[in-house]
N, C-alpha and C. Protein backbone atom coordinates (compact mmCIF):
# COMPACT_ATOMS: atom_id res chain seq x y z
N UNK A 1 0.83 -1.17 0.00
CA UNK A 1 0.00 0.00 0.00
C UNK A 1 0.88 1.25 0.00
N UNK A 2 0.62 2.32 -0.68
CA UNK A 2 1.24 3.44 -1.00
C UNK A 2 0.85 4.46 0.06
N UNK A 3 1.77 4.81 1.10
CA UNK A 3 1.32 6.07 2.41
C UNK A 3 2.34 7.55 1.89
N UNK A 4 1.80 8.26 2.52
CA UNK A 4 2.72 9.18 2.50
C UNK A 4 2.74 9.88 4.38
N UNK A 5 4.34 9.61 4.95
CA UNK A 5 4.66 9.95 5.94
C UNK A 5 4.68 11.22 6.36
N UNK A 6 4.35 12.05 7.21
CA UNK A 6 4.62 13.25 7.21
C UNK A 6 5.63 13.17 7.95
N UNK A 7 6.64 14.40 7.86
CA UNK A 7 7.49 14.76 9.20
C UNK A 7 7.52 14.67 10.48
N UNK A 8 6.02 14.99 10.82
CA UNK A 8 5.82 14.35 12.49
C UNK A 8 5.91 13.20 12.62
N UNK A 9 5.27 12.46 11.98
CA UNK A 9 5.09 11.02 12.33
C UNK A 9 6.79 10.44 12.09
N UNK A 10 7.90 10.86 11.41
CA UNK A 10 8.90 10.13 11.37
C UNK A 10 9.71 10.86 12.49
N UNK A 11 9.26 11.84 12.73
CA UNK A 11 10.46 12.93 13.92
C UNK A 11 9.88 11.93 15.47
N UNK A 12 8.39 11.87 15.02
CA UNK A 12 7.94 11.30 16.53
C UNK A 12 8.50 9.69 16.67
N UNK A 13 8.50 8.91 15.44
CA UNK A 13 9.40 7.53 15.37
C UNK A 13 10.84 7.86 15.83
N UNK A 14 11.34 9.31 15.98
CA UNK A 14 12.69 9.07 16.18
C UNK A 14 12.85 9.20 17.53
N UNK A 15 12.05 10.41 18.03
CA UNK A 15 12.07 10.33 19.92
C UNK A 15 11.38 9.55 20.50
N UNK A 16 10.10 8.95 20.12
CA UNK A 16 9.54 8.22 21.07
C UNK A 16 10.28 6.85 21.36
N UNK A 17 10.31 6.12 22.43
CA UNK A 17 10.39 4.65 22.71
C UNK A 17 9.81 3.59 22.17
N UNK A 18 8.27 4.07 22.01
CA UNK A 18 7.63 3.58 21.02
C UNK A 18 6.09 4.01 20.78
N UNK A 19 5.43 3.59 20.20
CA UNK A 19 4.03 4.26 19.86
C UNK A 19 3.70 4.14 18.41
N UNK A 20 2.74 4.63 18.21
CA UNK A 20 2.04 4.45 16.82
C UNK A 20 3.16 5.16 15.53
N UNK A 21 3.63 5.88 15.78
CA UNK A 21 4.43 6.49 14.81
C UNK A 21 5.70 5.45 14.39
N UNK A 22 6.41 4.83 15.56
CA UNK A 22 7.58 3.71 15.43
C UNK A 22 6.91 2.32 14.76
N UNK A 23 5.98 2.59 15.32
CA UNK A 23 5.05 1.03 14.83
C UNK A 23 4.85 1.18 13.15
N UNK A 24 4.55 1.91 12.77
CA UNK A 24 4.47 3.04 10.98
C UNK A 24 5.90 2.84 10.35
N UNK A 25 7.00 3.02 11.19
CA UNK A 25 8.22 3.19 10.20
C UNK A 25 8.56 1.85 10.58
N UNK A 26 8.01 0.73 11.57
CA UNK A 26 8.87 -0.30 11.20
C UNK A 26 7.88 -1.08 10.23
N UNK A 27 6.57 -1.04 9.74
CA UNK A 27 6.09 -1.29 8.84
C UNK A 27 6.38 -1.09 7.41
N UNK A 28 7.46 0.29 7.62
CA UNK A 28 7.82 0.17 6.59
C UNK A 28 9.44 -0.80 6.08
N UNK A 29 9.66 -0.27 7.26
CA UNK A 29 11.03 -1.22 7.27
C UNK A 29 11.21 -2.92 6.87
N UNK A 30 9.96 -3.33 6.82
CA UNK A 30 9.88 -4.75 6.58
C UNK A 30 8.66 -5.07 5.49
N UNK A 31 8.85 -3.95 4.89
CA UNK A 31 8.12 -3.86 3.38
C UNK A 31 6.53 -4.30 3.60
N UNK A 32 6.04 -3.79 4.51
CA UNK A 32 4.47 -3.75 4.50
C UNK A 32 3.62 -3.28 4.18
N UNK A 33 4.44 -1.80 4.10
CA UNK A 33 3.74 -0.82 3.50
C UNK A 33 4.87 0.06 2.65
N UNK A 34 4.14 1.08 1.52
CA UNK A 34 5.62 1.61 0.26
C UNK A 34 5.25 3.69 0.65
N UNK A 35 6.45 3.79 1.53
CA UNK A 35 6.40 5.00 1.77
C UNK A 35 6.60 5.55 0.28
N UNK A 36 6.14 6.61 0.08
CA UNK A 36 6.22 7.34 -1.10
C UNK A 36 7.19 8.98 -0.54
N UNK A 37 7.91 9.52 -1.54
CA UNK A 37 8.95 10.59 -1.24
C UNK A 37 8.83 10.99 -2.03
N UNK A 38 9.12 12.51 -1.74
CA UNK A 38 9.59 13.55 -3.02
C UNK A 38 10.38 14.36 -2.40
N UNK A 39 11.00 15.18 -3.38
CA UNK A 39 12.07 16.06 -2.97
C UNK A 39 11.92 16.87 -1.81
N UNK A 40 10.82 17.78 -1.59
CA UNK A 40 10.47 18.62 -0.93
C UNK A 40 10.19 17.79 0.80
N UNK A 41 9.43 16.91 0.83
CA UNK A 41 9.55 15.84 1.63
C UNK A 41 10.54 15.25 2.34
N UNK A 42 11.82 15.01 1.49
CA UNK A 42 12.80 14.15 1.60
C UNK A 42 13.53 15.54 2.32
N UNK A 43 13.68 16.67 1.95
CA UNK A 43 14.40 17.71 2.58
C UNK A 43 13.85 18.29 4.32
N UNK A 44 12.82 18.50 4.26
CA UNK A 44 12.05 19.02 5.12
C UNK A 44 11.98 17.73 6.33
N UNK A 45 12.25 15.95 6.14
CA UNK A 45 12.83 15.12 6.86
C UNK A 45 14.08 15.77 7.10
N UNK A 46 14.84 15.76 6.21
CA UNK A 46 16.65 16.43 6.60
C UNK A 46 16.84 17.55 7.40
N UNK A 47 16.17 18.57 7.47
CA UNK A 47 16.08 19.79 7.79
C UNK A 47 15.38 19.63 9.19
N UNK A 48 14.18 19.15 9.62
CA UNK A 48 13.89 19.01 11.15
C UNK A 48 14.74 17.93 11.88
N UNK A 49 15.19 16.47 11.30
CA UNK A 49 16.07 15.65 11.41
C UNK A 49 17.44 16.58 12.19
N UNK A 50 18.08 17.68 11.56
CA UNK A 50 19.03 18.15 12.07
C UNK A 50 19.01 18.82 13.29
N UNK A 51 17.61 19.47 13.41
CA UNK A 51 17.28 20.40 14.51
C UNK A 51 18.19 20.05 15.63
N UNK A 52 18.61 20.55 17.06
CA UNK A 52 19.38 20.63 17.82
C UNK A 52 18.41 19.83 18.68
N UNK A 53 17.02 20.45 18.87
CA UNK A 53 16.13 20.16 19.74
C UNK A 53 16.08 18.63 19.60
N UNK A 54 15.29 18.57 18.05
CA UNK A 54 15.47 16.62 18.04
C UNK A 54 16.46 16.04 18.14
N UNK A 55 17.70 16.55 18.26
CA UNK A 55 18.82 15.71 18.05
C UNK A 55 19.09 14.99 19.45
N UNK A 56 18.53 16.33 20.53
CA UNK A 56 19.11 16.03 21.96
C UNK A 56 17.64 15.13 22.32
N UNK A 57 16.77 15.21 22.05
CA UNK A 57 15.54 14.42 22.29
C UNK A 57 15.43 12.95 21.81
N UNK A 58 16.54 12.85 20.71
CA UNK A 58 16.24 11.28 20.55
C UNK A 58 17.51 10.48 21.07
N UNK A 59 17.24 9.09 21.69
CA UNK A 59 18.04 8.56 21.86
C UNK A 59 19.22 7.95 21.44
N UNK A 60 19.15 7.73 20.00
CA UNK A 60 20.49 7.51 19.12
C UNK A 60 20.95 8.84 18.59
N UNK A 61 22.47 8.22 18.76
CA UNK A 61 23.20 9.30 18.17
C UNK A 61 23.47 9.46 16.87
N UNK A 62 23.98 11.04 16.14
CA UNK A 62 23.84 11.00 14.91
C UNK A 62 24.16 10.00 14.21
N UNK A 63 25.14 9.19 14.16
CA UNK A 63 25.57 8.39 13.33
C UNK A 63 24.46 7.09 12.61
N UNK A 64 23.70 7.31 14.12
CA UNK A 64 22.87 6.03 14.42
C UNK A 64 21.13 6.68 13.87
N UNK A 65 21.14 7.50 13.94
CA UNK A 65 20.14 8.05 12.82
C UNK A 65 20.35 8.42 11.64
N UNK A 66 21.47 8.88 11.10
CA UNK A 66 21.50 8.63 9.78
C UNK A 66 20.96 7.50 9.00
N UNK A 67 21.65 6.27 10.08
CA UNK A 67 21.63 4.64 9.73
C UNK A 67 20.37 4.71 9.32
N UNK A 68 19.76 4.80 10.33
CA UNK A 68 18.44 4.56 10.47
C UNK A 68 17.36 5.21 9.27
N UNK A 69 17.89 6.15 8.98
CA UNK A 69 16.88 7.71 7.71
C UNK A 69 17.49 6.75 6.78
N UNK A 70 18.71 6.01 6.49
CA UNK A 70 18.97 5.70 5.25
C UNK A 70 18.35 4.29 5.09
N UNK A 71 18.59 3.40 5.86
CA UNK A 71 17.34 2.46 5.76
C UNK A 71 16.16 2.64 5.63
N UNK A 72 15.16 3.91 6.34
CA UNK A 72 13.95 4.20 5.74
C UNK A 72 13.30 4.84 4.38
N UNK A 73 14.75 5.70 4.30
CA UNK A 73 14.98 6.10 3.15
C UNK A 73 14.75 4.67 1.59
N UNK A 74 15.67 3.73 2.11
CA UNK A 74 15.46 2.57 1.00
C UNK A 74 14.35 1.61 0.95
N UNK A 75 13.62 2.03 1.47
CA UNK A 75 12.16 1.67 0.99
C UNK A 75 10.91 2.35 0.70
N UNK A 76 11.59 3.65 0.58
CA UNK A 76 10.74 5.02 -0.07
C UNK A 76 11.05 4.68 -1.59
N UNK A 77 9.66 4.89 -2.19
CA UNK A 77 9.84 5.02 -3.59
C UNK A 77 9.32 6.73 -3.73
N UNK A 78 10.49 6.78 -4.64
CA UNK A 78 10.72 8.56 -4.93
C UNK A 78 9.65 8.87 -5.93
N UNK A 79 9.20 10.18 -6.11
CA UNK A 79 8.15 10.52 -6.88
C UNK A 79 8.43 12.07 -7.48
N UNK A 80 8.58 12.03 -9.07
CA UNK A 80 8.37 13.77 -9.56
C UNK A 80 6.94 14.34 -9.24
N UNK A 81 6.97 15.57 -8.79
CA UNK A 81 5.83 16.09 -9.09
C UNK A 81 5.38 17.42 -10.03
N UNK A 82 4.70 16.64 -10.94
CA UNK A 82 4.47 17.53 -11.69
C UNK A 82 3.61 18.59 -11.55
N UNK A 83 2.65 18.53 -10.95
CA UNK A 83 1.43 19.19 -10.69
C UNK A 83 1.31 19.96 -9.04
N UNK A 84 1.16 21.25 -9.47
CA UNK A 84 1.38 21.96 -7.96
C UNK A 84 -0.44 21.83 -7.41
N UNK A 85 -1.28 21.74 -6.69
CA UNK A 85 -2.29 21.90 -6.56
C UNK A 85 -2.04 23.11 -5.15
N UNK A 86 -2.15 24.41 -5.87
CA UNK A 86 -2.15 25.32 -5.20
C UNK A 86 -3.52 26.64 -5.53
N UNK A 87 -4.57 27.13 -4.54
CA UNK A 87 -4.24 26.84 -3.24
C UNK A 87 -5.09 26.11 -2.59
N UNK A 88 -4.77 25.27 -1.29
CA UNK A 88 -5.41 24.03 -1.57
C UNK A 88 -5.61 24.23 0.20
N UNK A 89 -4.29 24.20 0.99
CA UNK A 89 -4.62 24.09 2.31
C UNK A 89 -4.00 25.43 3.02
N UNK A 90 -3.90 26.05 3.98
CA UNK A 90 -3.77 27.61 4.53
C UNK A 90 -2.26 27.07 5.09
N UNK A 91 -1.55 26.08 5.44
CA UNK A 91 -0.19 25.94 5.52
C UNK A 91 0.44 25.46 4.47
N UNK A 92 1.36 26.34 3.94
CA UNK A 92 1.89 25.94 2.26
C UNK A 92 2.65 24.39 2.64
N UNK A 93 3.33 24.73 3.79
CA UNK A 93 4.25 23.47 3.85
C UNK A 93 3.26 22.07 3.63
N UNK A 94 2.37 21.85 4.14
CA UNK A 94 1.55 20.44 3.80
C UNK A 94 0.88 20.39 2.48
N UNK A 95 0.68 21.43 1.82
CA UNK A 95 0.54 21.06 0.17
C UNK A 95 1.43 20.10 -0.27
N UNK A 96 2.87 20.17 0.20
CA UNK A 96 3.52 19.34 -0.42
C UNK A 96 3.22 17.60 -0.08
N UNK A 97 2.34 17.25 0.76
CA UNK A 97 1.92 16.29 1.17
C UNK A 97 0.94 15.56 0.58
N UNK A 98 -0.01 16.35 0.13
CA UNK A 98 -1.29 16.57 -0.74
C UNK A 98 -0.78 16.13 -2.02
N UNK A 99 0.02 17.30 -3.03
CA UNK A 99 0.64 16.95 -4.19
C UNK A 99 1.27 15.51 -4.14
N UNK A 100 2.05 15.09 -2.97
CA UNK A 100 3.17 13.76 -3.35
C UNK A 100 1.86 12.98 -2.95
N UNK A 101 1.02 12.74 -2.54
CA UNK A 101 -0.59 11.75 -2.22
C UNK A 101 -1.17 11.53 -4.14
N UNK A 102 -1.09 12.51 -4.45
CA UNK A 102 -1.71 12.30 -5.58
C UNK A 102 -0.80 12.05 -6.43
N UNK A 103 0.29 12.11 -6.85
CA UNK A 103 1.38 12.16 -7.13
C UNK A 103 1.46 10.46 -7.29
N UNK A 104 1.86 9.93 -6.47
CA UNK A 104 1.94 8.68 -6.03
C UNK A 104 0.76 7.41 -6.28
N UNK A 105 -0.29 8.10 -6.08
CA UNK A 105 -1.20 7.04 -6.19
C UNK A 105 -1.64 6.62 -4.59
N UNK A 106 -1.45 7.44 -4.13
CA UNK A 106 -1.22 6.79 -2.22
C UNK A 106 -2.76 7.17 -1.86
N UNK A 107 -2.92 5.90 -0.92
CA UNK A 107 -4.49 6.17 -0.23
C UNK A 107 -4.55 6.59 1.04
N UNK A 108 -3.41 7.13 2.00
CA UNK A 108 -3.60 7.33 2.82
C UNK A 108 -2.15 8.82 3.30
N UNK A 109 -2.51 9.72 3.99
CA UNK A 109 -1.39 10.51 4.64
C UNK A 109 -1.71 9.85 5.63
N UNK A 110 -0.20 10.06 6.56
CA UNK A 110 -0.15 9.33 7.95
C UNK A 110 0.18 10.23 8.70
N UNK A 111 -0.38 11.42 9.46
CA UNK A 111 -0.17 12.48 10.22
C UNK A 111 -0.38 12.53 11.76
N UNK A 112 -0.13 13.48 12.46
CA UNK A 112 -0.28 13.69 13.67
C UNK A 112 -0.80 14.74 13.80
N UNK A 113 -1.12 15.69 12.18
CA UNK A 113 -1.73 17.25 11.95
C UNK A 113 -3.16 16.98 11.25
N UNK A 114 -4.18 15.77 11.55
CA UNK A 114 -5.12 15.85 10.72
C UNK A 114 -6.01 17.27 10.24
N UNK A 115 -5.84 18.01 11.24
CA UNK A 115 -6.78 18.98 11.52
C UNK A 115 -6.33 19.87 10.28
N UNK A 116 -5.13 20.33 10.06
CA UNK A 116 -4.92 21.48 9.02
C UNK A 116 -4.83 20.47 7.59
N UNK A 117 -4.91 18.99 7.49
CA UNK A 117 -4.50 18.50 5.94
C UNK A 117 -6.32 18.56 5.65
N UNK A 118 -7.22 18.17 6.55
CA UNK A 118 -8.53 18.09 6.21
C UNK A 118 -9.54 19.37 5.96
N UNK A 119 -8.13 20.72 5.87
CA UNK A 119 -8.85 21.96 6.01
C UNK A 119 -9.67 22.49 4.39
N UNK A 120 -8.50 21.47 3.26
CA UNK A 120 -7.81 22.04 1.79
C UNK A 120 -9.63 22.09 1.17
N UNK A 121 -9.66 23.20 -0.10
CA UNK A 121 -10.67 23.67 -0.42
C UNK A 121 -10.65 22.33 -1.86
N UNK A 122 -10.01 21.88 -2.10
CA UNK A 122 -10.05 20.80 -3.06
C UNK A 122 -10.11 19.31 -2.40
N UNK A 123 -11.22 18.51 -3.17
CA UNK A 123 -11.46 17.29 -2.37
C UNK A 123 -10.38 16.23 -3.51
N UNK A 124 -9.68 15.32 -2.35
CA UNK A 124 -8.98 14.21 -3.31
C UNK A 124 -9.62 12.96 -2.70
N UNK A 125 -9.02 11.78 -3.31
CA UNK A 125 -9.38 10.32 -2.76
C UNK A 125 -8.42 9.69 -2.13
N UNK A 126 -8.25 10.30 -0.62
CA UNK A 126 -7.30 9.93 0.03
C UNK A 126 -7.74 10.18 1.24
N UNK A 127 -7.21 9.56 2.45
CA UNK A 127 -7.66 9.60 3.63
C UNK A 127 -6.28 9.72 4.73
N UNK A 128 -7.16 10.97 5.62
CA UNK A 128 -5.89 11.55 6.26
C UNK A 128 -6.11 10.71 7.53
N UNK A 129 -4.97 10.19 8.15
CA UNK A 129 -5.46 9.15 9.67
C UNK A 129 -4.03 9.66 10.13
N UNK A 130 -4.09 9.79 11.73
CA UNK A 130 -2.95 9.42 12.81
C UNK A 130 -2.31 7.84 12.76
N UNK A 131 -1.19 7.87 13.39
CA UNK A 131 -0.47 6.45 13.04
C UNK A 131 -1.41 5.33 13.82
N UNK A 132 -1.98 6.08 15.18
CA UNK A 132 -2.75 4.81 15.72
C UNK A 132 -4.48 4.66 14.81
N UNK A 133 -4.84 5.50 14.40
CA UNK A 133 -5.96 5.69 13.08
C UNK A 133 -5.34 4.09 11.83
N UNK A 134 -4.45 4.60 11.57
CA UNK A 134 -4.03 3.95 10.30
C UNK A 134 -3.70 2.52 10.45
N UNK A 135 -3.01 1.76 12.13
CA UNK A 135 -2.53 1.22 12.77
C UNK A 135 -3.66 -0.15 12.72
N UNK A 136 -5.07 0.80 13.67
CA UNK A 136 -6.04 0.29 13.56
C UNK A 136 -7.22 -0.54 12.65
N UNK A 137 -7.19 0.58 11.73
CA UNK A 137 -7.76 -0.17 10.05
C UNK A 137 -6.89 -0.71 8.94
N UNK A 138 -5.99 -1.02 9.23
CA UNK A 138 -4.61 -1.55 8.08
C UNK A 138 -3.77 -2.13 9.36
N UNK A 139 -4.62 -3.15 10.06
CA UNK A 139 -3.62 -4.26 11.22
C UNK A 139 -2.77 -5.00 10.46
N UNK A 140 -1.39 -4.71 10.43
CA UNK A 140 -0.22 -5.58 9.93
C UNK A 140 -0.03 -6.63 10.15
């Protein structure tokens, strides 16, 4: 099945011990489910990934999260996007979430922000769920 991860849900797989978000990336880790990526995506992981705050908040050290982004990384299938669907939701940054959903073919975003992805003035065929949402109706 084709998801698209948001940033929370992989920042929260990196500090938590465990929970619905870790439970999501090791689903993906053992090919259960096909994270979908795009550029904008793949950066904006890199870019909060570095933060100081998450860095001191998660328990492995850099080396050991890299490991880790690059293993999740290799079971992301990458995606161009051609098509901007703008304007769609009142935070620009999660358009890009929207676009790589349709983009992809993906039936589901996997968020911890349902509230602002379900705001967008354009309807798609995709369904926005939290990791324990998604956890629940797609039992691995």
């Amino acid at each position: 099945m084709n998801v698209v991860i948001d940033t929370n849900v992989w920042i929260s797989a990196l500090i938590s011990q465990d929970g619905g978000a870790r439970k999501v990336i090791r689903l993906a880790l053992v090919d259960k489910i096909s994270p979908q990526l795009s550029t904008a995506l793949f950066l904006e992981y890199e870019d909060v990934m570095k933060r100081d705050k998450i860095i001191n908040l998660c328990s492995l050290n850099r080396d050991e999260q890299q490991e880790l982004f690059q293993a999740f990384l290799s079971t992301c299938k990458w995606n161009e996007i051609f098509y901007l669907w703008r304007p769609n939701l009142d935070d620009e940054g999660d358009n890009l979430l929207v676009e790589l959903t349709v983009a992809s073919n993906s039936k589901v975003i996997i968020t911890d922000n349902k509230k602002d992805l379900e705001s967008g003035e354009l309807l798609f065929d995709f369904e926005v769920l939290t990791p324990k949402e998604f956890l629940e109706r797609y039992k691995k």
